[in-house]
C-alpha atoms as a PDB file:
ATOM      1  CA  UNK A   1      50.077   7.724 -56.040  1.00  0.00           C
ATOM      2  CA  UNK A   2      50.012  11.188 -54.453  1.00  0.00           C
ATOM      3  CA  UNK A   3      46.956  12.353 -52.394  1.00  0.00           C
ATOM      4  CA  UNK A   4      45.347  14.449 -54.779  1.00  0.00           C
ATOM      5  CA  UNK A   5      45.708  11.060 -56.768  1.00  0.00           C
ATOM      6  CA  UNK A   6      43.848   9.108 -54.374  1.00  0.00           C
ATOM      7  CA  UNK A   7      40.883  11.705 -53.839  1.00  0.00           C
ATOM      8  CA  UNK A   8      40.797  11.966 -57.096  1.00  0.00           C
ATOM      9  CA  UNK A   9      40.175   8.300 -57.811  1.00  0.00           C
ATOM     10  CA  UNK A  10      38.496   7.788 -54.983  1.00  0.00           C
ATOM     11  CA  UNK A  11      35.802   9.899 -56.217  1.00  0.00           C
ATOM     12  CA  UNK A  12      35.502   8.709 -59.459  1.00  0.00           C
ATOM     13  CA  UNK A  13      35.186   5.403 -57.205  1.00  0.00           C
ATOM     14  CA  UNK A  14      38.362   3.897 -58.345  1.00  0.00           C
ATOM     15  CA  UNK A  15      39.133   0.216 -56.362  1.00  0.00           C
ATOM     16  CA  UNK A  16      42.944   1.020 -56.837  1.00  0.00           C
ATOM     17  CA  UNK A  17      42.707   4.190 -55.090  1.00  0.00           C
ATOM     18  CA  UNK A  18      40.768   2.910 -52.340  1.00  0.00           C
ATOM     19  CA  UNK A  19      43.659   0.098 -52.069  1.00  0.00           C
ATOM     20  CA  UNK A  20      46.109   2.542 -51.989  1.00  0.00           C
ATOM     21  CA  UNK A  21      44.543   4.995 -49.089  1.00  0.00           C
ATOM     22  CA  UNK A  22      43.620   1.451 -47.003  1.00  0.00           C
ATOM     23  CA  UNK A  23      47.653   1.197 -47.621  1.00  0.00           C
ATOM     24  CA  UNK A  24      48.662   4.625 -46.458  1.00  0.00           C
ATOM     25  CA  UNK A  25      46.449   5.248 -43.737  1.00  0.00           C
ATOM     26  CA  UNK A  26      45.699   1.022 -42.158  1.00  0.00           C
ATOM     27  CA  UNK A  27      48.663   1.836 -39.588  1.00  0.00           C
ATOM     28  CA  UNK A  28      47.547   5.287 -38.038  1.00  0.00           C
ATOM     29  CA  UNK A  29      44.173   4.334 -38.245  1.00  0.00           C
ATOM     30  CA  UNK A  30      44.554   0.738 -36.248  1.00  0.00           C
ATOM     31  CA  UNK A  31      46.572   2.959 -33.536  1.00  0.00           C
ATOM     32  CA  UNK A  32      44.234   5.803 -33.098  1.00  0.00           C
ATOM     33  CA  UNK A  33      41.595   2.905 -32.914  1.00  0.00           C
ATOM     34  CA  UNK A  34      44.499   1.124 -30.571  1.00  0.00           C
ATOM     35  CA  UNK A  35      44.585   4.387 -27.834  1.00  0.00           C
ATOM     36  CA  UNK A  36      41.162   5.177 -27.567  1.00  0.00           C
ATOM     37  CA  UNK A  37      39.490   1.063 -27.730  1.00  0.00           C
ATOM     38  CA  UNK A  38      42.722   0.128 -25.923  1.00  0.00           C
ATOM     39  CA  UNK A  39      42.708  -3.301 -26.686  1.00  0.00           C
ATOM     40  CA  UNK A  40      43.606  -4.757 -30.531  1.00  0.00           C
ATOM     41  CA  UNK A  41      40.288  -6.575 -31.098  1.00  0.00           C
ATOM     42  CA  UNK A  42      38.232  -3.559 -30.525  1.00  0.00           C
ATOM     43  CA  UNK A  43      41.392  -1.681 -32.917  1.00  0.00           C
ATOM     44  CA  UNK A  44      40.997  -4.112 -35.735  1.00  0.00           C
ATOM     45  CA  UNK A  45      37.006  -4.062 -35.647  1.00  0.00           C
ATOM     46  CA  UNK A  46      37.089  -0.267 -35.476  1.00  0.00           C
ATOM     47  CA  UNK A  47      39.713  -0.339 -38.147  1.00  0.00           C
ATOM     48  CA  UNK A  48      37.403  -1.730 -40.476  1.00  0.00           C
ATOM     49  CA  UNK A  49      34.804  -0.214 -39.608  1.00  0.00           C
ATOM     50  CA  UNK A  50      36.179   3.140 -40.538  1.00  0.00           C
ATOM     51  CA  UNK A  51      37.476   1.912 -44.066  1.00  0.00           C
ATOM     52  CA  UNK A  52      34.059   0.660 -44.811  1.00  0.00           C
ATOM     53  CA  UNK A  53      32.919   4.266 -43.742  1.00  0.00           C
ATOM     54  CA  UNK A  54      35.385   5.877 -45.738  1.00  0.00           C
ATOM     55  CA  UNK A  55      34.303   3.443 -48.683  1.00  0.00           C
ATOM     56  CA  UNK A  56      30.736   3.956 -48.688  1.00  0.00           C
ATOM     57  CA  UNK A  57      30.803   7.720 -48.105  1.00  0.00           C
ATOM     58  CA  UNK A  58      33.575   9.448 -49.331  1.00  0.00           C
ATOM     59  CA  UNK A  59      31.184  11.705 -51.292  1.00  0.00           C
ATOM     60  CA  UNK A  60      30.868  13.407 -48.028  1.00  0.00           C
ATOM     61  CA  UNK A  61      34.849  14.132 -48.107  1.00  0.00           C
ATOM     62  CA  UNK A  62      35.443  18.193 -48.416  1.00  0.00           C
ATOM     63  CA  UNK A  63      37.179  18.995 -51.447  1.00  0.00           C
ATOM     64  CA  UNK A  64      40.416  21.503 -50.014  1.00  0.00           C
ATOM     65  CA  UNK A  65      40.221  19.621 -46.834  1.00  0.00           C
ATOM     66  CA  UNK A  66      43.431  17.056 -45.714  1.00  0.00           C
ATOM     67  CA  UNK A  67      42.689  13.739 -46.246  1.00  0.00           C
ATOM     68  CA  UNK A  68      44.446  12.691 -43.249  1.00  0.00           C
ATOM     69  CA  UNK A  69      42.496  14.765 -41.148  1.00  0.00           C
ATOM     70  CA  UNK A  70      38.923  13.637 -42.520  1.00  0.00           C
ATOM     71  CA  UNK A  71      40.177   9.538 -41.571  1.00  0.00           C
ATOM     72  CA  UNK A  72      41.637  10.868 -38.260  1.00  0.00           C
ATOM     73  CA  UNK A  73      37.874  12.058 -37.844  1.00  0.00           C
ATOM     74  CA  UNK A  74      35.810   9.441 -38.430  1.00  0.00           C
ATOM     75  CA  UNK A  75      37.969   7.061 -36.689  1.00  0.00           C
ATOM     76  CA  UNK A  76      37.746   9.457 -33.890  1.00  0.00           C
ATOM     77  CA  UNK A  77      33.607   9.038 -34.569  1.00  0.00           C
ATOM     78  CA  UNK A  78      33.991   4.826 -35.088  1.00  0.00           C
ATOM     79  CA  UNK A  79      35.571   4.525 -31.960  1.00  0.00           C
ATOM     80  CA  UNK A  80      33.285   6.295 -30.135  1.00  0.00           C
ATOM     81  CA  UNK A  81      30.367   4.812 -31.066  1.00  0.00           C
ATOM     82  CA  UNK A  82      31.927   1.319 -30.932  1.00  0.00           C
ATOM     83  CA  UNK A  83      32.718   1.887 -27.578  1.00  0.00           C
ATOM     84  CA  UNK A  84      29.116   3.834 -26.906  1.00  0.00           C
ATOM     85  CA  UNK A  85      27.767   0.207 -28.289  1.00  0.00           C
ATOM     86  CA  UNK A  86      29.812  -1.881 -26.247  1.00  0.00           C
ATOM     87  CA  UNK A  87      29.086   0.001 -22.912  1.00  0.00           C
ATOM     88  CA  UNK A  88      32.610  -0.054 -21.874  1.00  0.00           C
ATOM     89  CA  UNK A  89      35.160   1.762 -21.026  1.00  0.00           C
ATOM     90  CA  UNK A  90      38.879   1.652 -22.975  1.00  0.00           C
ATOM     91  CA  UNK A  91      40.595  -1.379 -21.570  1.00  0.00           C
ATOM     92  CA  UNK A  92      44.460  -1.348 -20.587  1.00  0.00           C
ATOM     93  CA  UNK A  93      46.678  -1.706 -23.392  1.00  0.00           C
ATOM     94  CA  UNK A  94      48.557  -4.985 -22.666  1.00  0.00           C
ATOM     95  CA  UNK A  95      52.239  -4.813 -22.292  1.00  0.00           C
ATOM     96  CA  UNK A  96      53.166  -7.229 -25.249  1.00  0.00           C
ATOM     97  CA  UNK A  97      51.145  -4.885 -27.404  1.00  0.00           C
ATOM     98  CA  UNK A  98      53.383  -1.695 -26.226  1.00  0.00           C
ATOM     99  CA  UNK A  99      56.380  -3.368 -27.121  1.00  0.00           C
ATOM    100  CA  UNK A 100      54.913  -4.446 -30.666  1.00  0.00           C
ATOM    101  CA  UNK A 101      53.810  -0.413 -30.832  1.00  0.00           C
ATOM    102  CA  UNK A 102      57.399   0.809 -30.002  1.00  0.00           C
ATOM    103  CA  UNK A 103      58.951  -1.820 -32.472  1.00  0.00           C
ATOM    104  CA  UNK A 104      57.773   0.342 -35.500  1.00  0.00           C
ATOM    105  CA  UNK A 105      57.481   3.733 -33.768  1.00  0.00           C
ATOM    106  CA  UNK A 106      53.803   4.098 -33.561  1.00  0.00           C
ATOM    107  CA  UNK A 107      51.451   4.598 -30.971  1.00  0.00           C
ATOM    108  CA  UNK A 108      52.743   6.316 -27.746  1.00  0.00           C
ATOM    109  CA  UNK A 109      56.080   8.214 -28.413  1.00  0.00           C
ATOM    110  CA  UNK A 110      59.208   5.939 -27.124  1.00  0.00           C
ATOM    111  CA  UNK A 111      63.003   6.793 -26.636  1.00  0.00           C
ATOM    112  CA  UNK A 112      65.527   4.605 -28.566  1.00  0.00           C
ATOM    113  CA  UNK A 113      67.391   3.747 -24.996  1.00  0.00           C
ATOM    114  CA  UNK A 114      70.731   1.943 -25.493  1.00  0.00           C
ATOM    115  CA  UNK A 115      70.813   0.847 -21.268  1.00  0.00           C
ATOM    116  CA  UNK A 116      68.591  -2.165 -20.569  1.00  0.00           C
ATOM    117  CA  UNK A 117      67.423  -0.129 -17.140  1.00  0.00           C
ATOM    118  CA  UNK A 118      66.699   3.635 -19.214  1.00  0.00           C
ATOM    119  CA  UNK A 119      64.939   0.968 -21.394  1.00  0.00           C
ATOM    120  CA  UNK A 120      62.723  -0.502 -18.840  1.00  0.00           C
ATOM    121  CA  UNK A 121      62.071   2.375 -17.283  1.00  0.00           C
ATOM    122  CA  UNK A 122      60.774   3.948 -20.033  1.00  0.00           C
ATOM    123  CA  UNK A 123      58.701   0.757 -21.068  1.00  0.00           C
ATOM    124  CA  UNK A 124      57.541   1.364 -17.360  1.00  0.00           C
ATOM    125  CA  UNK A 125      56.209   4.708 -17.871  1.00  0.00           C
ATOM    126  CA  UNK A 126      54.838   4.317 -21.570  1.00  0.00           C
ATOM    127  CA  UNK A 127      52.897   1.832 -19.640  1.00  0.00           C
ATOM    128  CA  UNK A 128      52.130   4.432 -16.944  1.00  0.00           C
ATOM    129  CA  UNK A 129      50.755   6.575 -19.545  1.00  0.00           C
ATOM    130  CA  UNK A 130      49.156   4.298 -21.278  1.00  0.00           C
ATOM    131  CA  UNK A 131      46.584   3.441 -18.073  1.00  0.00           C
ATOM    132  CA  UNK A 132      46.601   7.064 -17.373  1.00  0.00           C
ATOM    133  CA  UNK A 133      45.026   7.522 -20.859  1.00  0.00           C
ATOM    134  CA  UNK A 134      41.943   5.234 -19.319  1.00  0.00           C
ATOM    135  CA  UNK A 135      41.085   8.030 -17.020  1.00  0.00           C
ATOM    136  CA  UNK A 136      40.572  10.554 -19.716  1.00  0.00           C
ATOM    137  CA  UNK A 137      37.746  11.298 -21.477  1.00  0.00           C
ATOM    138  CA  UNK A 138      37.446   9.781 -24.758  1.00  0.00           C
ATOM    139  CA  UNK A 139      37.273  13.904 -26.236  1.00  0.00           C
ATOM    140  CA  UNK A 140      40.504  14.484 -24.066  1.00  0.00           C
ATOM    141  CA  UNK A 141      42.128  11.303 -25.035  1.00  0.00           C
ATOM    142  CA  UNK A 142      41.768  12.050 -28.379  1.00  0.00           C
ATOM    143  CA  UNK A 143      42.926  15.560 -28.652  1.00  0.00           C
ATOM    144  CA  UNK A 144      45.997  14.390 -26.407  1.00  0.00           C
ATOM    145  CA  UNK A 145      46.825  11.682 -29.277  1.00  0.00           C
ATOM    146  CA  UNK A 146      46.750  13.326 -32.036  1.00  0.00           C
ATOM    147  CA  UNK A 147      48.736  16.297 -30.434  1.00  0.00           C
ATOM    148  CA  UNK A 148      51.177  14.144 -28.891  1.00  0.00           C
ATOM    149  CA  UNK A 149      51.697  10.928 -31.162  1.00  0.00           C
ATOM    150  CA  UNK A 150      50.361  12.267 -34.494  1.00  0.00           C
ATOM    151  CA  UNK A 151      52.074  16.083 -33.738  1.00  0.00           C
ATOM    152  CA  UNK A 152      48.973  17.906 -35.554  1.00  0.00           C
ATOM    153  CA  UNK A 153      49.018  21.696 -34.712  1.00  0.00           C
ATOM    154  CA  UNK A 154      45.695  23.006 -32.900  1.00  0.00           C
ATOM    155  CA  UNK A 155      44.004  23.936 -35.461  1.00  0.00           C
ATOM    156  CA  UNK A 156      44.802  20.687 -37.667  1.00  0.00           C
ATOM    157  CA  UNK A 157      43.246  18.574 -34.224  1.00  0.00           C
ATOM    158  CA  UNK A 158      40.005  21.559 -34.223  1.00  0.00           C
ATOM    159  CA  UNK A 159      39.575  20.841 -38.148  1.00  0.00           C
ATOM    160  CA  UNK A 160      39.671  17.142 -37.410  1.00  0.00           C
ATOM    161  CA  UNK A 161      37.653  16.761 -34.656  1.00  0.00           C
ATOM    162  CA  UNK A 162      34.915  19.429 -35.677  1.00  0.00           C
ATOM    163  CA  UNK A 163      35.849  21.646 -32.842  1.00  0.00           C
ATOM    164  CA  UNK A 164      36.893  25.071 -32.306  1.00  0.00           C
ATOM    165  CA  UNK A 165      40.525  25.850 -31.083  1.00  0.00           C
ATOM    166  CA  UNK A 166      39.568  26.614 -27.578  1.00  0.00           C
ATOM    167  CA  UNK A 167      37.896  23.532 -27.246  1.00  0.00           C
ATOM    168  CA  UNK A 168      41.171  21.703 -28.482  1.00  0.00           C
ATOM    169  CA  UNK A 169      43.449  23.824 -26.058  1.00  0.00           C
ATOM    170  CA  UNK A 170      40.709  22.990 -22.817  1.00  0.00           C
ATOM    171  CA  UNK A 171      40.316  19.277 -23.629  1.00  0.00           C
ATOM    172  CA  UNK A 172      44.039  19.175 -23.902  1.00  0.00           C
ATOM    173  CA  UNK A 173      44.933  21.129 -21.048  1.00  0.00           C
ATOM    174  CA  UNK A 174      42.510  18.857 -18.998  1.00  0.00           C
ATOM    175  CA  UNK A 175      44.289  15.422 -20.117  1.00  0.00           C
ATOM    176  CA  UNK A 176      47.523  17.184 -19.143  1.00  0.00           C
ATOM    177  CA  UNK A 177      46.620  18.639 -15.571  1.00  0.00           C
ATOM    178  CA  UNK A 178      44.737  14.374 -15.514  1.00  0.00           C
ATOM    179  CA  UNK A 179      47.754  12.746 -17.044  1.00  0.00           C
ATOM    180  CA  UNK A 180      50.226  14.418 -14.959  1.00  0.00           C
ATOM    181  CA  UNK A 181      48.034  14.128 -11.391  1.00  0.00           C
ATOM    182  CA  UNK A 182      48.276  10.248 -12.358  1.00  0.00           C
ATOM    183  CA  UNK A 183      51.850   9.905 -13.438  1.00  0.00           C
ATOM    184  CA  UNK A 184      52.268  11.881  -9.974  1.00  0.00           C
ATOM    185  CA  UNK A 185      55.979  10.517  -9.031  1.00  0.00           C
ATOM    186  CA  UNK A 186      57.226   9.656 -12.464  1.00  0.00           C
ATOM    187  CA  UNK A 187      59.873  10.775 -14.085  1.00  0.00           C
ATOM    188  CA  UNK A 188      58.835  14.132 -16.109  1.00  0.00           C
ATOM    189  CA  UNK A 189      57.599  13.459 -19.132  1.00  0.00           C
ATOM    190  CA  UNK A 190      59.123  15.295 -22.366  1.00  0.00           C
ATOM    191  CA  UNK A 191      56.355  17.156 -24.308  1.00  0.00           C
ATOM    192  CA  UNK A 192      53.854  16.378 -21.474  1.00  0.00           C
ATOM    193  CA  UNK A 193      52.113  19.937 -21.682  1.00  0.00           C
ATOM    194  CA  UNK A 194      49.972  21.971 -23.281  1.00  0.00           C
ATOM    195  CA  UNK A 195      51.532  24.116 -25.945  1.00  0.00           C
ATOM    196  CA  UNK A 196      50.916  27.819 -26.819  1.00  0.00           C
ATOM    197  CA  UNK A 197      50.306  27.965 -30.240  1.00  0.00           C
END
């Protein structure tokens, strides 16, 4: 079932269709929810959260607009309001759940090292990164991850988030100038900086 597919039945309220978006979008979904809740309870809860959303009030979808965009939004909005509720601030991302991230390639981007040492010093600084992400704000954080692990142009992140494109390009330049006073020391980080686009 292509996306046009899926709006399509979604709107017409279809159950298979719903099954079949939970299907395409569960993964990117859980790790957005992953990055900015930083732990995997807080992920799933989100997670569900946002389906439910998406369930209850896809009415509100845009017709033209990218599906994938519209979920990257509200689980951009459910995680900020779960955390809001919660009074907390993103907790680290434990280091068993990195390695279960870089088993399938999602969540922060990882090399395919051969060496055991390149290996675990890039586990090192995904790590790194991922505690520098705590320091963020949650507007920064998010602009950051879907730039960075989700590659969305500017203007994809501006239409997702509800923002303009100079917003994007200042909330992303200020994770990078954070990110990179944090990771002070590291080893540089490939595709650590703001792009022109």
């Amino acid at each position: 079932m292509d996306e046009s597919a899926i709006i399509e039945g979604m709107a017409r309220g279809e159950e298979r269709a719903f099954r079949e978006l939970v299907e395409r979008y569960k993964k990117k979904v859980y790790y957005l929810s992953l990055d900015m809740a930083g732990n995997p309870v807080d992920a799933e809860d989100i997670s569900q959260e946002v389906f439910l959303k998406v369930y209850r009030s896809f009415a509100t979808f845009r017709r033209g607009a990218k599906l994938g965009s519209w979920l990257y939004r509200v689980t951009y909005n459910a995680a900020i309001d779960h955390l809001r509720r919660k009074g907390a601030a993103p907790e680290p991302v434990a280091d068993e759940v990195l390695e279960l991230r870089s088993q399938d390639g999602a969540g922060l981007p990882r090399s395919r090292a051969a060496d055991p040492v390149a290996a675990a010093e890039e586990s090192e600084l995904q790590a790194r990164i991922a505690k520098a992400l705590e320091k963020v704000s949650p507007q920064e954080r998010a602009v950051f991850l879907l730039r960075h692990n989700e590659d969305l142009m500017l203007k994809d992140i501006a239409e997702t988030l509800g923002l303009s494109i100079g917003s994007v390009k200042s909330y992303l330049f200020r994770a990078v100038r954070k990110l990179q006073k944090e990771l002070c020391g590291a080893a540089p980080v490939a595709g650590l900086e703001a792009p022109h686009e």
